[in-house]
Protein backbone atom coordinates (compact mmCIF):
# COMPACT_ATOMS: atom_id res chain seq x y z
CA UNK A 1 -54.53 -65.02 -74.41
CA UNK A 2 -55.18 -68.45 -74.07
CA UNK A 3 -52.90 -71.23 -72.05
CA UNK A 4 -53.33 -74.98 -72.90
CA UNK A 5 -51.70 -77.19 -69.53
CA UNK A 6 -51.57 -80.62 -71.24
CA UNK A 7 -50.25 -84.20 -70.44
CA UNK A 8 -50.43 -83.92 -66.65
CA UNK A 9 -52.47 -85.41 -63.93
CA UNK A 10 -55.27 -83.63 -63.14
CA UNK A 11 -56.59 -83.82 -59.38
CA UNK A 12 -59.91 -81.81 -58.67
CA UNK A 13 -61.41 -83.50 -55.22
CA UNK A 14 -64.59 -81.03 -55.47
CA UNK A 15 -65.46 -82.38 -58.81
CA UNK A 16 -64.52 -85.74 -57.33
CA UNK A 17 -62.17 -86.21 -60.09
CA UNK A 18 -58.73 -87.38 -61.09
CA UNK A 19 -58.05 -88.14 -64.60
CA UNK A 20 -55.42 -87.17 -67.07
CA UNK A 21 -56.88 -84.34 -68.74
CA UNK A 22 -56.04 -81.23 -70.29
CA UNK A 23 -56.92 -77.15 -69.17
CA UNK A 24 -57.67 -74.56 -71.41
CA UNK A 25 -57.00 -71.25 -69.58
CA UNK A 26 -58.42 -67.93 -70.94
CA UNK A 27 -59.53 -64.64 -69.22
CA UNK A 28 -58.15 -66.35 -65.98
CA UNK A 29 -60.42 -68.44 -65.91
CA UNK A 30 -60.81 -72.36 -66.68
CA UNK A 31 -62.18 -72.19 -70.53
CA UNK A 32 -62.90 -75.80 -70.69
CA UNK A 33 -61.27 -79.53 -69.28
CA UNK A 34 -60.46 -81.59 -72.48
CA UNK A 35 -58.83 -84.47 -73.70
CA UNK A 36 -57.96 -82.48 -76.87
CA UNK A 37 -55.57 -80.11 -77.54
CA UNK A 38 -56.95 -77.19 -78.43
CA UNK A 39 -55.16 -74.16 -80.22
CA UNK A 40 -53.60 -71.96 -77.27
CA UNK A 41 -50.74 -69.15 -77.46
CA UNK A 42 -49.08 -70.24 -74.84
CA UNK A 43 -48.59 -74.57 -74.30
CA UNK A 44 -47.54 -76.12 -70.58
CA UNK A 45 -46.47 -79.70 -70.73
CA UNK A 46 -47.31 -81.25 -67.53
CA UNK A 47 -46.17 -84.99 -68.38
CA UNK A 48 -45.37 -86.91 -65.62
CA UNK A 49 -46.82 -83.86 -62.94
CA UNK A 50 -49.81 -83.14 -61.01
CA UNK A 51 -52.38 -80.51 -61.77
CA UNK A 52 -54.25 -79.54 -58.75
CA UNK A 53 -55.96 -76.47 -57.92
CA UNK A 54 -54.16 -73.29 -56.70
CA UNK A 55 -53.77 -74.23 -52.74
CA UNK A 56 -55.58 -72.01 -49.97
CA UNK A 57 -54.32 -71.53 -46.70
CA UNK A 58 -56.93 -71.58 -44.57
CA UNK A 59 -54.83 -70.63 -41.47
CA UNK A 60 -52.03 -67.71 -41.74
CA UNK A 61 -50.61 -64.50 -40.54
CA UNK A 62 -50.22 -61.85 -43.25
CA UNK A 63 -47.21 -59.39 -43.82
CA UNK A 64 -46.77 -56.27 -42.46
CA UNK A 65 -47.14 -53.05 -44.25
CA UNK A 66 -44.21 -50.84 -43.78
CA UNK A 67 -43.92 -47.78 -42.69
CA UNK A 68 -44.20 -46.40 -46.66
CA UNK A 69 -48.01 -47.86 -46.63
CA UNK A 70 -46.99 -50.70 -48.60
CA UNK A 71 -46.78 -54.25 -48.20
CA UNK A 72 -43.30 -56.32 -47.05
CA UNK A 73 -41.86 -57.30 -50.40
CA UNK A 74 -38.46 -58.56 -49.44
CA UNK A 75 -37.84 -61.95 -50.96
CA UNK A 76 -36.45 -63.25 -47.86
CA UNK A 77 -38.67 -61.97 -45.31
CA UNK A 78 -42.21 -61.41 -46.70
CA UNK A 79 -44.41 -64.13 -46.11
CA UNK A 80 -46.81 -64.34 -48.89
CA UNK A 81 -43.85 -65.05 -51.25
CA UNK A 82 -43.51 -67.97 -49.09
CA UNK A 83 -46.64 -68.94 -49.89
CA UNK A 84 -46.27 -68.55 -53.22
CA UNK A 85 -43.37 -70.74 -53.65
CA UNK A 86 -45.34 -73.58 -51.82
CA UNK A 87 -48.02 -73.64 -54.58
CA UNK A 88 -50.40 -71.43 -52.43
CA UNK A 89 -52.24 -68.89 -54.24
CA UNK A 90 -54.98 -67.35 -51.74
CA UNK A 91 -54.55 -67.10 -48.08
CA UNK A 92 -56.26 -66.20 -45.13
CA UNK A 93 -54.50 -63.95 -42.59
CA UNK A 94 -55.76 -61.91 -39.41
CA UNK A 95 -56.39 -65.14 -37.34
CA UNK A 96 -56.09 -65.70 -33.65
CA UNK A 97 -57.30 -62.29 -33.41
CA UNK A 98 -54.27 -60.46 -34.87
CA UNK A 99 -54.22 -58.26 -37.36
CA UNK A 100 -51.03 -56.35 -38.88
CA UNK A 101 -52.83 -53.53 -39.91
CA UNK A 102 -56.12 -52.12 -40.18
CA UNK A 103 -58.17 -55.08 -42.37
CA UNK A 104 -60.15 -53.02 -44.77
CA UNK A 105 -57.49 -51.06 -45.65
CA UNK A 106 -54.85 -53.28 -45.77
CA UNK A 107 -57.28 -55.22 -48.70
CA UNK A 108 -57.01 -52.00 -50.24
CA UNK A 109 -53.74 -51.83 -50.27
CA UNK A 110 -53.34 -55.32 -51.78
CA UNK A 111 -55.79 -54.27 -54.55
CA UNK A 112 -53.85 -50.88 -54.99
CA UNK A 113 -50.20 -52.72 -55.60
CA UNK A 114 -50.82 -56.58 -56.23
CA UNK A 115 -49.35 -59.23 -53.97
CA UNK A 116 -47.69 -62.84 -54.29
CA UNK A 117 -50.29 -64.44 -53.49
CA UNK A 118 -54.50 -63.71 -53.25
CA UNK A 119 -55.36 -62.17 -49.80
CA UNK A 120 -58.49 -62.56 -47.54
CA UNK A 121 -58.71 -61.41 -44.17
CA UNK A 122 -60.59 -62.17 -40.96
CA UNK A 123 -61.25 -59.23 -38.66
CA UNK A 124 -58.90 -60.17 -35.55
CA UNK A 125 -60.71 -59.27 -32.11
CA UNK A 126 -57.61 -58.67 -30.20
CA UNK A 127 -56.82 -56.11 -32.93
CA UNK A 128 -59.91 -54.63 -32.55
CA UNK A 129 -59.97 -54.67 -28.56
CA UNK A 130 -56.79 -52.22 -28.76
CA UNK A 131 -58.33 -50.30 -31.30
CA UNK A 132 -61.08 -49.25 -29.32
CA UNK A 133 -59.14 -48.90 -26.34
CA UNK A 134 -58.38 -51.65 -24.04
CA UNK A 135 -54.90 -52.35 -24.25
CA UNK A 136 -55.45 -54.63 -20.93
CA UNK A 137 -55.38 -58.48 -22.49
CA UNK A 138 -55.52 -59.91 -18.78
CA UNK A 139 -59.12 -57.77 -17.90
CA UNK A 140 -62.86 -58.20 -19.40
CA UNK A 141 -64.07 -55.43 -21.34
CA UNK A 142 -66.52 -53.10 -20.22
CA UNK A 143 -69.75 -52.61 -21.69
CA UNK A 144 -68.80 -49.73 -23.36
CA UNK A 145 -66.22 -51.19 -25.20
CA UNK A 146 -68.05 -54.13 -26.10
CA UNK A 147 -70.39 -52.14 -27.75
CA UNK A 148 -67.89 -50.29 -29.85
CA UNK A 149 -66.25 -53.21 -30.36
CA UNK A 150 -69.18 -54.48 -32.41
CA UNK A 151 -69.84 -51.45 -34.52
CA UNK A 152 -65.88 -51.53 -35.76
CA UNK A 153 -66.25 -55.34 -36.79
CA UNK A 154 -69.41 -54.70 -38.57
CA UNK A 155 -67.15 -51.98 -40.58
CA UNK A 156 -64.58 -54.65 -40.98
CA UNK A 157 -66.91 -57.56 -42.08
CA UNK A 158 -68.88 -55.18 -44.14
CA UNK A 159 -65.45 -54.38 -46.16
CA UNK A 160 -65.04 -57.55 -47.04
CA UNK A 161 -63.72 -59.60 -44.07
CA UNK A 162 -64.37 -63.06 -43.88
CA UNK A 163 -65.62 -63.28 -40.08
CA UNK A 164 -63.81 -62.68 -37.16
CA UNK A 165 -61.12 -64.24 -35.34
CA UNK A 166 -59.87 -65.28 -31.63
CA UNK A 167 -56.90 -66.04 -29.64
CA UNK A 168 -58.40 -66.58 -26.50
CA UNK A 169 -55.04 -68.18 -25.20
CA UNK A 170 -53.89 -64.54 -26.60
CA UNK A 171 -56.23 -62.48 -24.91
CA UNK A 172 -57.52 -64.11 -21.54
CA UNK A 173 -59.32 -61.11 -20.21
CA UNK A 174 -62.27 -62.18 -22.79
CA UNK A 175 -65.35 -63.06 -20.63
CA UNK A 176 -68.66 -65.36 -22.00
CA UNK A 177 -70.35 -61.89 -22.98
CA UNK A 178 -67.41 -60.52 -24.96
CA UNK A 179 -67.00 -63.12 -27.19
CA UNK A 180 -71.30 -63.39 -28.33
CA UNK A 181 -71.42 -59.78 -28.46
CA UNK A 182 -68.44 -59.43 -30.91
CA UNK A 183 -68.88 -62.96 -32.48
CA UNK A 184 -72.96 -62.14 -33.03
CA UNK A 185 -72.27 -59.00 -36.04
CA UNK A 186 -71.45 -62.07 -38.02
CA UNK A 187 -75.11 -63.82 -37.95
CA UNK A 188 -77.23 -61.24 -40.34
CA UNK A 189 -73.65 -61.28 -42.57
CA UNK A 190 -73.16 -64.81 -42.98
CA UNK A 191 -69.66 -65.04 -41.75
CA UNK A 192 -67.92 -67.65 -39.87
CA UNK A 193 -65.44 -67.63 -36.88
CA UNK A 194 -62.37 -68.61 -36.16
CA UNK A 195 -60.19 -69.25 -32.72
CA UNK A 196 -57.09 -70.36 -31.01
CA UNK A 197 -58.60 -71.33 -27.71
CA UNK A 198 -58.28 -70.33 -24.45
CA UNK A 199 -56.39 -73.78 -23.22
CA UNK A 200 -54.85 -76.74 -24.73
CA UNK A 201 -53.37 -80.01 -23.38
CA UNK A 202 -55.34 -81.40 -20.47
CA UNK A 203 -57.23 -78.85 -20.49
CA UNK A 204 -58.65 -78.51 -24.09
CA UNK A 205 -61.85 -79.79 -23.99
CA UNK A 206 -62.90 -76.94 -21.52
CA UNK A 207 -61.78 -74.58 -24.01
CA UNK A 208 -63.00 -76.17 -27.02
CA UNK A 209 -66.63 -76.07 -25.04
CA UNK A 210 -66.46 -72.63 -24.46
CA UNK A 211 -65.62 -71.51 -28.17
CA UNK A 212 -68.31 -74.13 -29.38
CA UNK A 213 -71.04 -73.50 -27.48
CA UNK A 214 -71.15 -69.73 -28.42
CA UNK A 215 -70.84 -70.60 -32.11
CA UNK A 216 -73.94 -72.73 -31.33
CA UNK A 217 -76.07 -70.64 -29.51
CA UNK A 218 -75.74 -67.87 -32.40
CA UNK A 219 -75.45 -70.04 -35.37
CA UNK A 220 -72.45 -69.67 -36.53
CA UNK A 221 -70.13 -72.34 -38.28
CA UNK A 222 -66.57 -72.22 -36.78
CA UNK A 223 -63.44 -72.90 -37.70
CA UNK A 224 -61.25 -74.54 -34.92
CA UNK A 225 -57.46 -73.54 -35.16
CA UNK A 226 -53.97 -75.46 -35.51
CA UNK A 227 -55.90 -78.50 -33.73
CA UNK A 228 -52.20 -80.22 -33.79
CA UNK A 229 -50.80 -78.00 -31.64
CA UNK A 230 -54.07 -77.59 -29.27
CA UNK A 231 -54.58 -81.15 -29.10
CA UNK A 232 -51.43 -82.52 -29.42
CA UNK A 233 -50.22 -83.87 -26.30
CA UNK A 234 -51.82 -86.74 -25.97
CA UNK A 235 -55.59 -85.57 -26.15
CA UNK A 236 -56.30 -86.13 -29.94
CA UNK A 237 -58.00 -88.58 -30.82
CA UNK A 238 -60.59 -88.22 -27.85
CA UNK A 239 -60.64 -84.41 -29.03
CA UNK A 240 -61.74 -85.62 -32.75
CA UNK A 241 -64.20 -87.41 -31.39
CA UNK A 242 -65.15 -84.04 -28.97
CA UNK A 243 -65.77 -82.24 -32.38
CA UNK A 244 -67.37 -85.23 -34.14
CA UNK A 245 -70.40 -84.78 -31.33
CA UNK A 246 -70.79 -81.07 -31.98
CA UNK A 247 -71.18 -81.78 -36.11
CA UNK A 248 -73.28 -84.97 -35.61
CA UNK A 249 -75.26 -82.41 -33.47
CA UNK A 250 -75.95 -79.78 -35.86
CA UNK A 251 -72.81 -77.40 -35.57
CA UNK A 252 -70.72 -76.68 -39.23
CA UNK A 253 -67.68 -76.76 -37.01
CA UNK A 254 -64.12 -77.75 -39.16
CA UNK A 255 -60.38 -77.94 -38.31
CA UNK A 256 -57.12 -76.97 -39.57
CA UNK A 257 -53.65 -78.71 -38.88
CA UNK A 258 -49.90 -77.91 -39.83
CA UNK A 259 -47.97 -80.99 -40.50
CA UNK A 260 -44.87 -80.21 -37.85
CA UNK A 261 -44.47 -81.24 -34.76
CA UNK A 262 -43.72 -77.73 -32.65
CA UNK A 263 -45.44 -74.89 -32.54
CA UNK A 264 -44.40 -71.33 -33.01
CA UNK A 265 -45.80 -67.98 -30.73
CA UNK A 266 -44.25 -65.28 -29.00
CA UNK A 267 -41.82 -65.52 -26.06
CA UNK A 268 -44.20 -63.15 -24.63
CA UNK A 269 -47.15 -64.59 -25.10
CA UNK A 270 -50.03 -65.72 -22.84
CA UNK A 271 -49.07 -69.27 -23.48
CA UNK A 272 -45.83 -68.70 -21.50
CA UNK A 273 -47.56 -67.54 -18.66
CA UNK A 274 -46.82 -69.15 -15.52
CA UNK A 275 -47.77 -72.88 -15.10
CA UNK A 276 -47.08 -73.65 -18.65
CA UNK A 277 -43.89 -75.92 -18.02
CA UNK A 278 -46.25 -78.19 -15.84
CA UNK A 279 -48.90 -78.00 -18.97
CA UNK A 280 -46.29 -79.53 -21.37
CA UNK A 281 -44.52 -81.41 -18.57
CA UNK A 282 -41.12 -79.78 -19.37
CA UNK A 283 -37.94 -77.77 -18.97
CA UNK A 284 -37.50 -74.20 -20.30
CA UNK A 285 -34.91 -76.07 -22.89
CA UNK A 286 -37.94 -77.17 -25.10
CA UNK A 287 -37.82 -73.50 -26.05
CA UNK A 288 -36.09 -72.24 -29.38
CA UNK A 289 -35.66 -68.30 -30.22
CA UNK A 290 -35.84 -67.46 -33.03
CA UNK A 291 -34.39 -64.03 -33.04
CA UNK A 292 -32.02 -61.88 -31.32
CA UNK A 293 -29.26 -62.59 -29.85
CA UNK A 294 -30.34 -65.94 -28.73
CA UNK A 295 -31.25 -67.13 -32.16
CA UNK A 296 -30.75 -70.82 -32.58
CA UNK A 297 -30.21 -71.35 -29.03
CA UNK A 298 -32.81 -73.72 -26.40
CA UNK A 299 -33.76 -71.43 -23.32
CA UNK A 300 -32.25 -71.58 -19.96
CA UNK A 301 -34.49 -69.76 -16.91
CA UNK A 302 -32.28 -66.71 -17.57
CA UNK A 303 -32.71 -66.62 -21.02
CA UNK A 304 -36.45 -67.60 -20.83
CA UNK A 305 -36.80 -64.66 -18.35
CA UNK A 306 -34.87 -62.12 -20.04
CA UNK A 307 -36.33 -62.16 -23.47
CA UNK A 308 -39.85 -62.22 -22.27
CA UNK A 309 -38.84 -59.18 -20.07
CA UNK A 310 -37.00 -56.99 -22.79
CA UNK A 311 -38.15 -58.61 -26.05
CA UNK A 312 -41.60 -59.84 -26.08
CA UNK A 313 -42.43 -59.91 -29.12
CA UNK A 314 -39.45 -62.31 -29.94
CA UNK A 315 -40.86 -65.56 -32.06
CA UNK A 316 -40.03 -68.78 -30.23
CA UNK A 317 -40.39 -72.56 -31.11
CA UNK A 318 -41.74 -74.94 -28.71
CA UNK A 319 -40.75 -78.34 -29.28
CA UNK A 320 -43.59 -80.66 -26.81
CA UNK A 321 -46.04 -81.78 -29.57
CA UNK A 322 -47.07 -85.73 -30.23
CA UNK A 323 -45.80 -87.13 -33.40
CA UNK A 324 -48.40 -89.42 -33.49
CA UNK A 325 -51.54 -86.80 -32.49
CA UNK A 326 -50.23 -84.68 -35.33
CA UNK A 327 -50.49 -87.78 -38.21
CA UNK A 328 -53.81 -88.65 -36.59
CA UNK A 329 -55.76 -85.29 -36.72
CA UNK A 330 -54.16 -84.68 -40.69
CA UNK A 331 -55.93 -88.11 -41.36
CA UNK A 332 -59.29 -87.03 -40.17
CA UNK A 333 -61.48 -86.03 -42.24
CA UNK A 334 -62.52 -82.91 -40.93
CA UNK A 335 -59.48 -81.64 -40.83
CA UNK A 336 -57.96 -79.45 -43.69
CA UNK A 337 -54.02 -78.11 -43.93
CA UNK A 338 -53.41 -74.60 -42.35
CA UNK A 339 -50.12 -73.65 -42.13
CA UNK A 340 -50.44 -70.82 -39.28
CA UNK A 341 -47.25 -69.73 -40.74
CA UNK A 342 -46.12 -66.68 -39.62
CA UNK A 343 -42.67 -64.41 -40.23
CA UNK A 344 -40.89 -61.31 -38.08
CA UNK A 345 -38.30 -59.68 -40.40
CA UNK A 346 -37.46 -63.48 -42.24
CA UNK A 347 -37.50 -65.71 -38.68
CA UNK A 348 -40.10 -68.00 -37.49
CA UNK A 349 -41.54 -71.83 -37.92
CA UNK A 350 -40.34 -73.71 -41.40
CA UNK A 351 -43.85 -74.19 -41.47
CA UNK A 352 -44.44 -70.81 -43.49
CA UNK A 353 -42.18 -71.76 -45.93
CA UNK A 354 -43.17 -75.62 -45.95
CA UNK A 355 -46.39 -76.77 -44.69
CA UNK A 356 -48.06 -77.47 -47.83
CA UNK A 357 -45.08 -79.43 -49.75
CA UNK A 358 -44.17 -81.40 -46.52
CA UNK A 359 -48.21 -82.39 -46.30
CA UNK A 360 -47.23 -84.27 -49.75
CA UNK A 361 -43.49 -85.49 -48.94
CA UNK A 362 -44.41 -86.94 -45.70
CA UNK A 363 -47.29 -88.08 -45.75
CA UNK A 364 -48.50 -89.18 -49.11
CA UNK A 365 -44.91 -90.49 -50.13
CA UNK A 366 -45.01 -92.50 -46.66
CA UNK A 367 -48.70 -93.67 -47.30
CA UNK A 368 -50.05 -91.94 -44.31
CA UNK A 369 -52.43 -89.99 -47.07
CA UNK A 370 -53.76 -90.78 -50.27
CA UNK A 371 -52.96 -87.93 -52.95
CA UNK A 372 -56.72 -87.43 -53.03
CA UNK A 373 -57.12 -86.35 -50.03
CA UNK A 374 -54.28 -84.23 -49.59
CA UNK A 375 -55.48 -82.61 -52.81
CA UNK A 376 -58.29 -82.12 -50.86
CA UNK A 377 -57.39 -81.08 -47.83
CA UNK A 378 -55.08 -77.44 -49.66
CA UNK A 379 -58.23 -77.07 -51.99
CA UNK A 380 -61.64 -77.82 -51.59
CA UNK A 381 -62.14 -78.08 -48.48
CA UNK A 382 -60.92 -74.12 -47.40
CA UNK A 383 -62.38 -73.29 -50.48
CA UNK A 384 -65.46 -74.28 -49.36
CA UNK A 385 -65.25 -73.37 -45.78
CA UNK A 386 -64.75 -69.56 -47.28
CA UNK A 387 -67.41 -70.25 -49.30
CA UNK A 388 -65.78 -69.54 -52.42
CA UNK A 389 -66.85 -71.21 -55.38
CA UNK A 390 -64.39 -70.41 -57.98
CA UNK A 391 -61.17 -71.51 -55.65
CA UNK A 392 -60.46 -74.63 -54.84
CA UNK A 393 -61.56 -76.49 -58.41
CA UNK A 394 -60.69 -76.81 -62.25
CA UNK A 395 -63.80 -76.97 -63.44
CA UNK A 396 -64.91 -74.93 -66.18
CA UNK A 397 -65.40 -71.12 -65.02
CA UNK A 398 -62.83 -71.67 -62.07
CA UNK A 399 -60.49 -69.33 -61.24
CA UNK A 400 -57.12 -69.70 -63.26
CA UNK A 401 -54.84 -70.70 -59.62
CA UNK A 402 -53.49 -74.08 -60.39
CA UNK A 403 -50.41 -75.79 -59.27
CA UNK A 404 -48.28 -78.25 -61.48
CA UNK A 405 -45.60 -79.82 -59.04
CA UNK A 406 -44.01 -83.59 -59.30
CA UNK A 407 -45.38 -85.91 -56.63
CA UNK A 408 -42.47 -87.99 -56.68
CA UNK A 409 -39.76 -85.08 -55.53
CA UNK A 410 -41.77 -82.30 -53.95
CA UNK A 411 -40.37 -81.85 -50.82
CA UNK A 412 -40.18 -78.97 -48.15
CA UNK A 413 -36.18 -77.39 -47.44
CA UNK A 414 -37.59 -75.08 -44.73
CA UNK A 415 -35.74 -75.76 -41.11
CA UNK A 416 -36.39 -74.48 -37.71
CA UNK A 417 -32.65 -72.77 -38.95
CA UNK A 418 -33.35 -71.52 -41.87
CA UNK A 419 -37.25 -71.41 -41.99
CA UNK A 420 -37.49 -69.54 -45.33
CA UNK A 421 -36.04 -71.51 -47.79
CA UNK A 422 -37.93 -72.59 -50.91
CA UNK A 423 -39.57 -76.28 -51.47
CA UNK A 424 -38.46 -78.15 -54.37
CA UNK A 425 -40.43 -80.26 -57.02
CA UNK A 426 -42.94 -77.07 -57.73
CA UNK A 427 -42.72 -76.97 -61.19
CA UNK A 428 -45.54 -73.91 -62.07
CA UNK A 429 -47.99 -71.78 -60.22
CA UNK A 430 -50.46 -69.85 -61.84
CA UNK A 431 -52.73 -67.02 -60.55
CA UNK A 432 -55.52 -66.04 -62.60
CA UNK A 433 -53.98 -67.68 -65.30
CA UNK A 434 -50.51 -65.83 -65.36
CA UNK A 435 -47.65 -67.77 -64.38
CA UNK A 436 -46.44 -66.34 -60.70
CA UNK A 437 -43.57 -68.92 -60.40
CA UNK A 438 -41.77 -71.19 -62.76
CA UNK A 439 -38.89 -74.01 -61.31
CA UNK A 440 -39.20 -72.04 -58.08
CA UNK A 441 -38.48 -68.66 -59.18
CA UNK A 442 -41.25 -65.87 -58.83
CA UNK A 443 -41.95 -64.98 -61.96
CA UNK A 444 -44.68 -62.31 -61.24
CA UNK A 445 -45.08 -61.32 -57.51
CA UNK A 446 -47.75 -58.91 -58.06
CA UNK A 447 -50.57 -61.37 -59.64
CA UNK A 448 -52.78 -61.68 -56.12
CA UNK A 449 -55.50 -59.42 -55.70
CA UNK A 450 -57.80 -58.81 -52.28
CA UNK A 451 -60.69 -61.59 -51.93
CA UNK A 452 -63.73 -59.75 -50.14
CA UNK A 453 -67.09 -61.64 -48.92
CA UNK A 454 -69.67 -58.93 -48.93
């Protein structure tokens, strides 16, 4: 079957391109970019739209798989329908060293029943550390476990896992040996890292050292996580500069930002540990749960202490981010859009819901970004930090994920209240040349297939 997309704008920032010209789908792939119109069975009229590639989230946490081995599906709660209804059509999930489910198989499982969206998966470490034993996050592994540690990431990487991820914050017990000994089964494989770092604040250029300097020592590039909400008190624009050193020095290290201005983690996390109110410089009322009983409501001491007593694994928002660090790190250039979105039964950040059309409605309406290079920044640039040459481009022999949305009323509806509702001004999203979603409603929610690096 072939699709003609016609009339619309078409932005490809890989091919350094944007032109009004037309797409000839077939096979789902990208036939051939035209100015004619050649015969299709099937005719999109883009007039007055954007054509862009498919966008990639570089930075996400996938869905869980239920207890009938199958992946969440619920309109309302599953994530990579989310995505989908943003105009993202591949993702990468198990980052800051969480998986939801064994990796290898869970990209089986996405090749055995289809999902919204295209799914790659970094191996998480944490994941792995409890896998093999050490359920401990506050102690260093023993050598032992190290070791086994190692062999079970190799397995991972080796089915198709993009490299392996951190959340050092996440896990503190993780000691200088640790981290090269599981981070090194990704030289001979050619796989990156990833991490949420040990520290933010005041405190984040220690941290960003420590993840840095390994991935220099073995070689590796890295991929530095939610910078906004590591760097965002204050700290940024010294911190760009921090990572501008390490590249001008010979390290392929990149970033990844959400466009928000909290950040979202577990009321049990390490990040609540004592001494984080003095980090921030803050009250426990700059806290938001998102589920439960206190849903909707800012923490007091007692509610701060009972929910990381009996529910843990509660999702909070933390309102203490810099407006102004966030707009500054989504205007560097090394920095791409990640949406770290992440969902527990339909509750969480707006940002898994919105990231990607907010990028566009408040920031390249407002003329803090060019259109470019927030084209850019959702396409080629994760593309090509996954190294995946088909994604992230229209040019001929591309992958069939496109987005057609209007620049001039795409917007994000996703609030810290109701953080799943649907963007508007996405017109059409296509996966492997099938249309997935049409005027916001999922057409085909089964078009995404695994995306291995072996």
């Amino acid at each position: 079957m072939k699709t003609l997309l016609k009339n619309g704008l078409l932005v490809d920032p890989r091919n350094r391109v944007q032109a009004r010209l037309n797409l000839l789908l077939e096979g789902g792939r990208v036939a051939a970019v035209t100015k004619a119109e050649p015969a299709a069975d099937r005719v999109i009229d883009a007039a007055g739209m954007v054509v862009v590639p498919g966008f990639l989230d570089i930075h996400m946490h996938e869905d869980f798989i239920g207890a009938d081995g199958r992946l969440e599906d619920d309109d309302k709660k599953a994530i990579f329908k989310c995505m989908l209804r943003m105009g993202v059509t591949t993702v990468l999930g198990g980052e800051c060293g969480i998986n939801r489910y064994d990796p290898a198989r869970y990209l089986d499982i996405v090749d055995r029943d289809g999902a919204a969206v295209n799914v790659a998966l970094l191996a998480g470490h944490a994941f792995i550390r409890e896998a093999c034993g050490h359920a401990d996050k506050y102690t260093p592994a023993s050598p032992e476990e190290r070791a086994a540690m190692a062999r079970m990431l190799e397995k991972e990487l080796d089915a198709g896992c993009f490299g392996v991820s951190y959340g050092l914050r996440y896990t503190p017990g993780i000691d200088a040996a640790e981290l090269r000994e599981t981070a090194r089964v990704c030289v001979p494989r050619h796989k990156f890292i990833a991490a949420h770092v040990r520290d933010d604040a005041a405190a984040i250029f220690s941290a960003g050292r420590e993840f840095l300097d390994a991935a220099r020592e073995l070689g590796l590039p890295a991929q530095f996580s939610h910078i906004g909400s590591m760097a965002g008190f204050g700290q940024m624009e010294e911190f760009l500069a921090f990572i501008a050193e390490y590249r001008m020095n010979g390290l392929d290290v990149s970033c990844d930002c959400y466009p928000y201005y909290a950040f979202s983690t577990s009321i049990g996390a390490a990040t609540y540990d004592e001494g984080w109110m003095e980090r921030y410089h803050c009250g426990y009322d700059v806290i938001e749960i998102c589920e439960g009983k206190y849903r909707g409501q800012r923490c007091t001491k007692e509610i701060f202490e009972e929910e990381r007593r009996e529910h843990p694994e509660h999702l909070t928002v933390c309102y203490v981010m810099k407006e102004a660090d966030v707009d500054r790190a989504l205007q560097d250039p090394n920095v791409m859009l990640g949406s770290d979105g992440i969902m527990n039964n339909g509750q969480g950040h707006p940002r898994a819901a919105g990231s990607f059309p907010r990028l566009f409605a408040e920031f390249v309406r407002r003329g803090k970004l060019s259109l470019y290079e927030a084209v850019k920044m959702c396409t080629a640039m994760p593309a090509d930090r996954m190294g995946l040459p088909r994604k992230g481009s229209l040019q001929a022999g591309a992958d069939a994920d496109i987005v057609i949305f209007n620049p001039a009323a795409v917007t994000d509806r996703a609030t810290f209240a109701e953080p799943t509702l649907p963007p508007e001004g996405i017109a059409c999203v296509l996966i492997n040349g099938e249309i997935a979603l049409r005027q916001g409603e999922i057409i085909n929610g089964r078009l995404g297939k695994a995306v291995r690096k072996l």
